[in-house]
N, C-alpha and C. Protein backbone atom coordinates (compact mmCIF):
# COMPACT_ATOMS: atom_id res chain seq x y z
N UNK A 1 -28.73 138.42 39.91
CA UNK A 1 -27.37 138.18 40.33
C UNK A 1 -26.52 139.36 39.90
N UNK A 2 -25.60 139.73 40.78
CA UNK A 2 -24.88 140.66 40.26
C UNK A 2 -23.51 140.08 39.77
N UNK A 3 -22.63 141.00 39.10
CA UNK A 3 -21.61 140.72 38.64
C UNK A 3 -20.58 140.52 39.53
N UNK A 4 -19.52 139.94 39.87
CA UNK A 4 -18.64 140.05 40.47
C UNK A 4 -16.98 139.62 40.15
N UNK A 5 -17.21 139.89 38.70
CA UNK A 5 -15.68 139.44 38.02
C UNK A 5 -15.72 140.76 36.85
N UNK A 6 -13.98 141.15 37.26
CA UNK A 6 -14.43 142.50 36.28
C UNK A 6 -14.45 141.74 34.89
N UNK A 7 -14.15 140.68 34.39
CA UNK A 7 -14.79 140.04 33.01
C UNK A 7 -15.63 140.11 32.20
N UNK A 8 -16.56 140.70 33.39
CA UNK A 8 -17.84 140.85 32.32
C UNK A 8 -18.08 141.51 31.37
N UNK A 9 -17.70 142.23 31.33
CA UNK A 9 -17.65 143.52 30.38
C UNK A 9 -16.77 142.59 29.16
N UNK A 10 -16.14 141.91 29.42
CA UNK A 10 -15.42 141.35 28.38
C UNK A 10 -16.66 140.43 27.12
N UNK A 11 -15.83 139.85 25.84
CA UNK A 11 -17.20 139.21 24.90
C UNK A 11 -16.72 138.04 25.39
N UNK A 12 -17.56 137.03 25.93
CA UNK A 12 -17.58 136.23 25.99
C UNK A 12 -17.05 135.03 25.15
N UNK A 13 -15.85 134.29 25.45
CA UNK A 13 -14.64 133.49 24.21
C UNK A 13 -16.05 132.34 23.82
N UNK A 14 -15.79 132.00 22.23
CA UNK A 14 -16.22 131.42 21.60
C UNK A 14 -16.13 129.84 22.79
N UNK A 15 -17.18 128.52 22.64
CA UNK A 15 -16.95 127.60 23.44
C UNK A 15 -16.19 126.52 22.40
N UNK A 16 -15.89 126.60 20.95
CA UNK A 16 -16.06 125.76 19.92
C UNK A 16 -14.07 126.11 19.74
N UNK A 17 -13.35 125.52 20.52
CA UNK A 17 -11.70 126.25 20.40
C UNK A 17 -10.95 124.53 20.02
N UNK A 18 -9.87 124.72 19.79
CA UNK A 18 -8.95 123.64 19.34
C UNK A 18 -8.35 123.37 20.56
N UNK A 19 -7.58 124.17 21.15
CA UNK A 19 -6.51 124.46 22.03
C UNK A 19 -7.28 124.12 23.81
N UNK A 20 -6.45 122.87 24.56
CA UNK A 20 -7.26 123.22 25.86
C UNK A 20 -6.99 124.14 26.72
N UNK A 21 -7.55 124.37 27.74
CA UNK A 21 -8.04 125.39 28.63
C UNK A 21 -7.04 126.61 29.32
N UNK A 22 -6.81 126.17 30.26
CA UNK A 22 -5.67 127.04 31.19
C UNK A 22 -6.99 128.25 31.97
N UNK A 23 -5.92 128.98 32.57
CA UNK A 23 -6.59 129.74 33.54
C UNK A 23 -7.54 130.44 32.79
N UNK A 24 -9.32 130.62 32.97
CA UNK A 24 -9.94 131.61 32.43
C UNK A 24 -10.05 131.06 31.13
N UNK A 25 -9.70 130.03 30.19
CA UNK A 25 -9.52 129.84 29.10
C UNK A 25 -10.79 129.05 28.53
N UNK A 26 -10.81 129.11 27.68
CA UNK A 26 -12.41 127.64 27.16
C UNK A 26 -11.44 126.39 27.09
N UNK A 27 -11.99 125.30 27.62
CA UNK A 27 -11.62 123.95 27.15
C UNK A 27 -12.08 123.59 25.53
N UNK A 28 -11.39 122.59 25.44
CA UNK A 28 -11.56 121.90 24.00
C UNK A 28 -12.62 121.29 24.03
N UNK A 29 -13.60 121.34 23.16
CA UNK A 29 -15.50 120.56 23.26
C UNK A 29 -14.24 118.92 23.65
N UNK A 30 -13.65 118.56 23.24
CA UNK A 30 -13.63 116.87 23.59
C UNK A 30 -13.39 116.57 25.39
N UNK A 31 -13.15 117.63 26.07
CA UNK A 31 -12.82 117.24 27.25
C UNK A 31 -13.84 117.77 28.43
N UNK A 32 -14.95 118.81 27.59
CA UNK A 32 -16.12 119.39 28.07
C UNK A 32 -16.98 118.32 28.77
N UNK A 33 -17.24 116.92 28.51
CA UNK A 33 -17.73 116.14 29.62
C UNK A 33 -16.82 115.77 30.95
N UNK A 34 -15.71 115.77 30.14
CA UNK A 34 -14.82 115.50 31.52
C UNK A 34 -14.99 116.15 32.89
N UNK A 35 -14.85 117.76 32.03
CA UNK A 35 -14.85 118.75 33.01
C UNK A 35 -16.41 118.83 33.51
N UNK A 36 -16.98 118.36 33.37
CA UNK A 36 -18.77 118.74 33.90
C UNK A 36 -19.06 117.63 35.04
N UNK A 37 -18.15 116.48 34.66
CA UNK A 37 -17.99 115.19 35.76
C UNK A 37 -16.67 115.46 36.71
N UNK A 38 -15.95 116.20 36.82
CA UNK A 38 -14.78 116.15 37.45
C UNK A 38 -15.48 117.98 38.23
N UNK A 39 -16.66 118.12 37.91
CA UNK A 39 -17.12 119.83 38.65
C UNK A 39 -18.20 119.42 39.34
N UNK A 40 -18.83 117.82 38.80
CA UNK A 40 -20.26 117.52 39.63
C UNK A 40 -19.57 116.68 41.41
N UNK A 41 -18.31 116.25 40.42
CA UNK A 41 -17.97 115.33 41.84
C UNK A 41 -16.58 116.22 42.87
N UNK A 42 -16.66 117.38 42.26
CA UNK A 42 -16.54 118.25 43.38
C UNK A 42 -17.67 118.87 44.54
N UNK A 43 -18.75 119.32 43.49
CA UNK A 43 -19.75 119.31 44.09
C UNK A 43 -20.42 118.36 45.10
N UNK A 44 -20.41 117.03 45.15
CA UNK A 44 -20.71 115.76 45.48
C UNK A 44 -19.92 116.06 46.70
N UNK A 45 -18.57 116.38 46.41
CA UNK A 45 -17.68 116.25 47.83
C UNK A 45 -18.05 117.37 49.14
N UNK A 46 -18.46 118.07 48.72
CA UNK A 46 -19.23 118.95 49.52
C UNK A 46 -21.01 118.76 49.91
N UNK A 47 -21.44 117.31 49.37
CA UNK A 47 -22.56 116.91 50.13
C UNK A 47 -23.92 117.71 49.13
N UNK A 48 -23.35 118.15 48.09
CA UNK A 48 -24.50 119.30 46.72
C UNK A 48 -25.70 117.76 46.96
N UNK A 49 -27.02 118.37 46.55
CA UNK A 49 -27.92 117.52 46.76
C UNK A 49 -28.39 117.36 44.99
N UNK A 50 -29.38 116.68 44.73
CA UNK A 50 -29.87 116.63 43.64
C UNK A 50 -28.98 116.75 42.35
N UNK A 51 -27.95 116.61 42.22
CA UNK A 51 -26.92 116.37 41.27
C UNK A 51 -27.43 115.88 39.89
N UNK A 52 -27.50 117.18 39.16
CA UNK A 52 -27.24 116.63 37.36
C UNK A 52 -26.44 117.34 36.91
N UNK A 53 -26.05 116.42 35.38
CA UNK A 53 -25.60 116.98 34.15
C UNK A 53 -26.56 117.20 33.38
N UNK A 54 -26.55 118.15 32.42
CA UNK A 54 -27.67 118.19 31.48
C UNK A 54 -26.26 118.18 30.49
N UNK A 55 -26.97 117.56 29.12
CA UNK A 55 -25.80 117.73 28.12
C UNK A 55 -26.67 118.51 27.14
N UNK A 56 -26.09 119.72 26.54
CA UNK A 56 -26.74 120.54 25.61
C UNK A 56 -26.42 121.14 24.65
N UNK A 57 -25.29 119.80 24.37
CA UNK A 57 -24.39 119.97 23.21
C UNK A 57 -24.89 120.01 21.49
N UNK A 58 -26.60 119.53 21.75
CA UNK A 58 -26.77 119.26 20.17
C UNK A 58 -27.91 120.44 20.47
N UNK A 59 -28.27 120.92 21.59
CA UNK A 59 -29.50 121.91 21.89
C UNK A 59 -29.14 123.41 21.62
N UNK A 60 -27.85 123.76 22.32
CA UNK A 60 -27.67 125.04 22.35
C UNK A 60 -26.45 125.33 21.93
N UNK A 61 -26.40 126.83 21.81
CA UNK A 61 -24.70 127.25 21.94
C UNK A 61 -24.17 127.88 22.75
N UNK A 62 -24.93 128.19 23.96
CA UNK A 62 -24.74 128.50 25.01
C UNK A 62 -23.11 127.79 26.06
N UNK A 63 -23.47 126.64 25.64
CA UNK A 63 -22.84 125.72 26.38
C UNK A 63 -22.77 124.23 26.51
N UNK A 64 -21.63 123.54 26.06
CA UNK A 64 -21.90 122.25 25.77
C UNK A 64 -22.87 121.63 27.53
N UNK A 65 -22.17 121.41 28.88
CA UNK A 65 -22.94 121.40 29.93
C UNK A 65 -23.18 122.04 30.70
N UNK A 66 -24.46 121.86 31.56
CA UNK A 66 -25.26 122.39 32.59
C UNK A 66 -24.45 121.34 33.87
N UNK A 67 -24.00 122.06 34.74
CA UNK A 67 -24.05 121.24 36.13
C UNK A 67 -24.83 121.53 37.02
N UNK A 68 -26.14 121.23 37.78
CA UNK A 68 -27.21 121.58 38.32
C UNK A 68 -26.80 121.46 39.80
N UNK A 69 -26.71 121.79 40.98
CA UNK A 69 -26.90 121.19 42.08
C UNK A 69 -27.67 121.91 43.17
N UNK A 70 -28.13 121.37 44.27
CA UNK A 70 -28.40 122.41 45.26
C UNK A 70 -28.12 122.10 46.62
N UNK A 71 -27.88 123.54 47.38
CA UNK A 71 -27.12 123.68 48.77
C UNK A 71 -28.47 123.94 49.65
N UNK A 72 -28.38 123.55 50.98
CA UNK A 72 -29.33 123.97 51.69
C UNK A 72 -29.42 124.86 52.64
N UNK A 73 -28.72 125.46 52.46
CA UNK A 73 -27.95 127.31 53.05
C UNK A 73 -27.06 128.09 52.18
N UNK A 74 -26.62 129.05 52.91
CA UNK A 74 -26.09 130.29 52.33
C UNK A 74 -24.55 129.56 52.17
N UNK A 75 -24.26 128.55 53.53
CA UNK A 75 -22.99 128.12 53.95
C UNK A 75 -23.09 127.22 52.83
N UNK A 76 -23.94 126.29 52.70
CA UNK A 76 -23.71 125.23 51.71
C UNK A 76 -23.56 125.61 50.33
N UNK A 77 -24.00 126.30 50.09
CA UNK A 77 -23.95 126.83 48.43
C UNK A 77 -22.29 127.14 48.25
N UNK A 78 -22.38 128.00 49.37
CA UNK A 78 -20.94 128.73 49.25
C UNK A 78 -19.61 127.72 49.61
N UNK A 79 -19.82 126.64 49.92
CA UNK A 79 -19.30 125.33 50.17
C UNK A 79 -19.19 124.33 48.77
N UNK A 80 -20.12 124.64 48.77
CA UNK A 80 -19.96 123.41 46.95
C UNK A 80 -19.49 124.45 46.09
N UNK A 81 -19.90 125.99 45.75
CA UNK A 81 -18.92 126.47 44.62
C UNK A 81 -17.62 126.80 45.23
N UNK A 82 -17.24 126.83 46.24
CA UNK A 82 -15.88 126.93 46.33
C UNK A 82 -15.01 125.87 46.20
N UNK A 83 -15.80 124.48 46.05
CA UNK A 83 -15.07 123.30 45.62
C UNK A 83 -15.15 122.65 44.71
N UNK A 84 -15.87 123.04 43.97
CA UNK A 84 -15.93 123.40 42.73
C UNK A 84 -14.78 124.12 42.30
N UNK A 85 -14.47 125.46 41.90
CA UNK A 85 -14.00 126.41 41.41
C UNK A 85 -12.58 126.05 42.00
N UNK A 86 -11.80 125.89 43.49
CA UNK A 86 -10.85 125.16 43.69
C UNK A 86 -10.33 123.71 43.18
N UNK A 87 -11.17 122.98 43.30
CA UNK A 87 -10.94 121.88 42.83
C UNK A 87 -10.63 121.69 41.02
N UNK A 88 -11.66 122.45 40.23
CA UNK A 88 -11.20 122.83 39.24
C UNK A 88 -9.62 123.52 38.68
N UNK A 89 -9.58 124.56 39.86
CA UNK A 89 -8.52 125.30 39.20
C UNK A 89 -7.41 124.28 40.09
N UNK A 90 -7.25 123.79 40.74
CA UNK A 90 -5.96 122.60 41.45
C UNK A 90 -6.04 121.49 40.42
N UNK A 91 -6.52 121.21 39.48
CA UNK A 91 -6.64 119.92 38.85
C UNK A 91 -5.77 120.27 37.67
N UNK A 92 -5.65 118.90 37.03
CA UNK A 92 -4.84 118.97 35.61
C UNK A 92 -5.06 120.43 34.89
N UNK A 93 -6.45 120.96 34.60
CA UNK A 93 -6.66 121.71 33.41
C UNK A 93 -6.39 123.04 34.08
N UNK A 94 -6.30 123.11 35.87
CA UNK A 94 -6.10 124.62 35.96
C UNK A 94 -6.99 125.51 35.41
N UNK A 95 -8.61 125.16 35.33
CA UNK A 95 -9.52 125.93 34.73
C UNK A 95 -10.25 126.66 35.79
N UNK A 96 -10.00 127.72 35.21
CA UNK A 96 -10.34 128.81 36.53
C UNK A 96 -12.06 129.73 35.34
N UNK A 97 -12.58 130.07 36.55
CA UNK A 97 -14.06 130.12 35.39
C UNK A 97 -13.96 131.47 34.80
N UNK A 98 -14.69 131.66 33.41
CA UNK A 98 -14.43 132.71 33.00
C UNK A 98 -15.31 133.82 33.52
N UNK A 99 -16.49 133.54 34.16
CA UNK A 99 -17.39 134.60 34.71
C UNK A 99 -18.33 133.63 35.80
N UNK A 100 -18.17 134.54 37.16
CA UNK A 100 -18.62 134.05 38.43
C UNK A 100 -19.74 134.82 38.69
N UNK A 101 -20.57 134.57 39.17
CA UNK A 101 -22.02 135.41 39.59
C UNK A 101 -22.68 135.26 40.93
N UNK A 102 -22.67 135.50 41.74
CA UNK A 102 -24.24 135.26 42.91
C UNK A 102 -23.38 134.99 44.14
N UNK A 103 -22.08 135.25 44.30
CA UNK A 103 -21.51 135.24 45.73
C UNK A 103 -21.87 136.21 46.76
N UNK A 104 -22.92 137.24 46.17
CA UNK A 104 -23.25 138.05 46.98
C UNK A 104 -24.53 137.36 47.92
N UNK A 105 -25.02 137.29 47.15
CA UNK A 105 -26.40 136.83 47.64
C UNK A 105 -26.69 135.38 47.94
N UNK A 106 -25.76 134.27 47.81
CA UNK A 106 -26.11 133.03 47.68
C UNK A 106 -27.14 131.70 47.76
N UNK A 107 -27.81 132.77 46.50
CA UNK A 107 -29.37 131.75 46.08
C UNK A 107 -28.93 131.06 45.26
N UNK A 108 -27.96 131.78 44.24
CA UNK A 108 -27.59 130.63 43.24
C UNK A 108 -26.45 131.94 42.80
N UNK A 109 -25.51 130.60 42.76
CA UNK A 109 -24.19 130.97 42.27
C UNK A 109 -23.75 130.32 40.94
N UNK A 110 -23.06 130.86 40.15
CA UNK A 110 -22.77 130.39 38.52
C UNK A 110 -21.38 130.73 38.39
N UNK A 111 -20.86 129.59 37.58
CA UNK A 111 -19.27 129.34 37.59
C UNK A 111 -19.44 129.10 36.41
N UNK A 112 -18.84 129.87 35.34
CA UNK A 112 -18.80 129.72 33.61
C UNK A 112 -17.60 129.44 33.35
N UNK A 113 -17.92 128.36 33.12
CA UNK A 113 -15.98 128.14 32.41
C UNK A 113 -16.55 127.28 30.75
N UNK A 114 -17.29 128.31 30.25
CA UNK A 114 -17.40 128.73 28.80
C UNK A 114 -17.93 127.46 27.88
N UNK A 115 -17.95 126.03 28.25
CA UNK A 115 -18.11 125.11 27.64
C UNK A 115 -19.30 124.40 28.87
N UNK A 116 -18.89 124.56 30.03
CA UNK A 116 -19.01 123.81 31.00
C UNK A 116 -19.98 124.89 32.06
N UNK A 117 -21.01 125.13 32.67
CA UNK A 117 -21.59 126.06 33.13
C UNK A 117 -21.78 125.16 34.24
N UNK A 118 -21.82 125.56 35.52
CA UNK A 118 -22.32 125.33 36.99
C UNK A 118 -23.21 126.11 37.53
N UNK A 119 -23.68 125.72 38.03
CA UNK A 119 -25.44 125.81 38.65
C UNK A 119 -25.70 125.66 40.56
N UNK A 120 -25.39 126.30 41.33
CA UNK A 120 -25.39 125.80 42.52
C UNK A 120 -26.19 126.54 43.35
N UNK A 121 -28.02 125.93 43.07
CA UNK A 121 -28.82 126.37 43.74
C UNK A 121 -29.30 126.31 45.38
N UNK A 122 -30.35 127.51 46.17
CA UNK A 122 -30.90 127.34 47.04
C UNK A 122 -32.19 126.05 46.70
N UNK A 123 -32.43 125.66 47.01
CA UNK A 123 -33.57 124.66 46.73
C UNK A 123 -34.95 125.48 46.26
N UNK A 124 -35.37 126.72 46.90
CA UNK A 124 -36.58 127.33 46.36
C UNK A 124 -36.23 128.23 45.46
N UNK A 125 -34.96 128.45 45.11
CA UNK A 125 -34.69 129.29 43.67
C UNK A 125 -34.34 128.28 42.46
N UNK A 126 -33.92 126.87 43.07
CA UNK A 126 -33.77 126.31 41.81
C UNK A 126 -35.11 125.58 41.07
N UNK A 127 -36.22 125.55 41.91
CA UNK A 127 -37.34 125.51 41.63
C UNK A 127 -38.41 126.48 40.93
N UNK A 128 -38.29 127.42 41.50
CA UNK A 128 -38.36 128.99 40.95
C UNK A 128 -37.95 129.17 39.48
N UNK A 129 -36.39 129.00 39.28
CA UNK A 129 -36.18 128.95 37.97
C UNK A 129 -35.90 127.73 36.77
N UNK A 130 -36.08 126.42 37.53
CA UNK A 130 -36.73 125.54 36.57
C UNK A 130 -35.62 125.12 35.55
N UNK A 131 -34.53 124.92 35.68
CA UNK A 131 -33.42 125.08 34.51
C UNK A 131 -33.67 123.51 33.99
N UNK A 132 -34.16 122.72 34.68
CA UNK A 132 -34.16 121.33 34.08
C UNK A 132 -35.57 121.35 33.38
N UNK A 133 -36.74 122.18 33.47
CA UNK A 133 -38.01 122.03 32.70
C UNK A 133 -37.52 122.55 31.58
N UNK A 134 -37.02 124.01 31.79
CA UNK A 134 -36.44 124.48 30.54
C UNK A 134 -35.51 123.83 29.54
N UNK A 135 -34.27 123.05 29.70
CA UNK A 135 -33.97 121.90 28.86
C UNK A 135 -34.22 120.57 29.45
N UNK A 136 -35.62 120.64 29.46
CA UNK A 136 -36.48 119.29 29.36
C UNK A 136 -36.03 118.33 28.09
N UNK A 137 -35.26 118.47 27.10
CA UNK A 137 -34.88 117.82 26.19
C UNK A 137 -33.64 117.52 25.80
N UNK A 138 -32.87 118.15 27.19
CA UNK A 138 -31.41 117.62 27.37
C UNK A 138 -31.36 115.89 27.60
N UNK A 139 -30.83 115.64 27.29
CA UNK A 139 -30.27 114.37 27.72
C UNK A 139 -29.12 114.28 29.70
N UNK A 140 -29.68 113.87 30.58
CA UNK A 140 -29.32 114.17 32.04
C UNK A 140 -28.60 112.76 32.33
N UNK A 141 -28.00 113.50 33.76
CA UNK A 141 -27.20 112.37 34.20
C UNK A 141 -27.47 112.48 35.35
N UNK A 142 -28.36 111.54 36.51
CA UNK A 142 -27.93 112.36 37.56
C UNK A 142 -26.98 111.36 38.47
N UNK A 143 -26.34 112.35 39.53
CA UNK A 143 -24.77 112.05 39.99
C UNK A 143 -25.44 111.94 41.34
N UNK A 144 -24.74 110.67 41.72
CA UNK A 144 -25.30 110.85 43.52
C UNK A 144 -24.31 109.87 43.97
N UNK A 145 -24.03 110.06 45.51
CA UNK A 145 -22.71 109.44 46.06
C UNK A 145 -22.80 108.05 45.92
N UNK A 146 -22.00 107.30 46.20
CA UNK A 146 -21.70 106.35 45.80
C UNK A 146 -21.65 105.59 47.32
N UNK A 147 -21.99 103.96 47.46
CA UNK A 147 -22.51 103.45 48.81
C UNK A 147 -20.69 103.88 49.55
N UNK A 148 -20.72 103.81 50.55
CA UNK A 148 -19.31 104.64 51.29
C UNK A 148 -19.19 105.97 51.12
N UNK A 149 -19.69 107.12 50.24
CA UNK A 149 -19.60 107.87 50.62
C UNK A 149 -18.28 108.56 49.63
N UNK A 150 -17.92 107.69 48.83
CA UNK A 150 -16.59 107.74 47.74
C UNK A 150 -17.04 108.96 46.75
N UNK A 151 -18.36 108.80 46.25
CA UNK A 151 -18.70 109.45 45.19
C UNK A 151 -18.72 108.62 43.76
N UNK A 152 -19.45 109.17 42.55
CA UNK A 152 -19.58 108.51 41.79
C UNK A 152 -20.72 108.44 40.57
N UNK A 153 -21.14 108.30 39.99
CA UNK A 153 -22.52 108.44 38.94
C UNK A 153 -23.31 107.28 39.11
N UNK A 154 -24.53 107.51 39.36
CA UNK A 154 -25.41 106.83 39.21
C UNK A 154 -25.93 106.17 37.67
C-alpha cells in the first residue's frame, strides 16, 4: 500500500489519551468500542460483507480495534471506506483518520483513527493476509444486517 496522507511521516499519537477525539485526533480508550461499532455499521450501510470487530485491547498496542470487512470490487471497497471515513467525520466525534492507505490500488484500504483501525478488504487479499488467523485470540464480533435491512450486530 502506498501512502497517501502527508501524515505519515508524522510519529504516530499515543492511542492511551484522556481527552476525546476531534479531527485527526485519538479518541479516549472508553469510547474506542463505540467508534469501531458506529465504523462497522457504516460499513454495513454500504452492503461490506463478512463484518467483524476484533477487540485487541488486552493483545496489543497497536490498537484497541480491528474493523475487518470486505468489498467485492474496486467500486465497493471504495464505497464502504468512504462511508466509513464520512460517516465518521459527520458524526458526534468528527473523527477524521489519522493515516489513510490503499486508495490507490483498492485491494485493501486502511483508515487509522489511532485507537480504532479499519480494514476494508478485496475478498482474495483479505484471505491472502489473514488478519483474523493472525489475532486468532482476539475476542470478535461479527456484525451483519439486521432482518429489514436496518443494520445491527449479530
Amino acid at each position: 500500500m502506498s501512502t497517501s496522507d502527508s501524515r505519515s511521516r508524522e510519529k504516530r499519537p499515543a492511542r492511551k489519551v484522556a481527552a476525546a477525539g476531534g479531527a485527526g485526533k485519538p479518541v479516549a480508550d472508553a469510547s474506542s468500542a463505540e467508534l469501531a461499532r458506529e465504523a462497522a455499521q457504516h460499513a454495513l450501510a454500504k452492503k461490506a460483507e463478512d463484518l467483524v470487530v476484533l477487540d485487541l485491547r488486552t493483545l496489543s498496542p497497536i490498537a484497541d480495534f480491528f474493523v475487518i470487512a470486505t468489498g467485492l470490487s474496486d467500486v465497493h471497497v471504495r464505497a464502504i471506506a468512504d462511508s466509513v471515513q464520512e460517516g465518521l467525520l459527520a458524526g458526534s466525534r468528527r473523527a477524521k483518520p489519522w493515516h489513510l492507505e490503499g486508495n490507490d490500488t483498492l485491494r485493501w484500504v486502511l483508515l487509522d483513527y489511532v485507537t480504532v483501525v479499519v480494514h476494508v478488504f478485496q475478498r482474495g487479499t483479505r484471505e491472502y493476509y489473514g488478519l483474523e488467523r493472525f489475532w486468532g485470540d482476539a475476542p470478535r464480533e461479527e456484525i451483519a444486517d439486521a432482518p429489514g435491512g436496518a443494520g445491527g450486530a449479530a
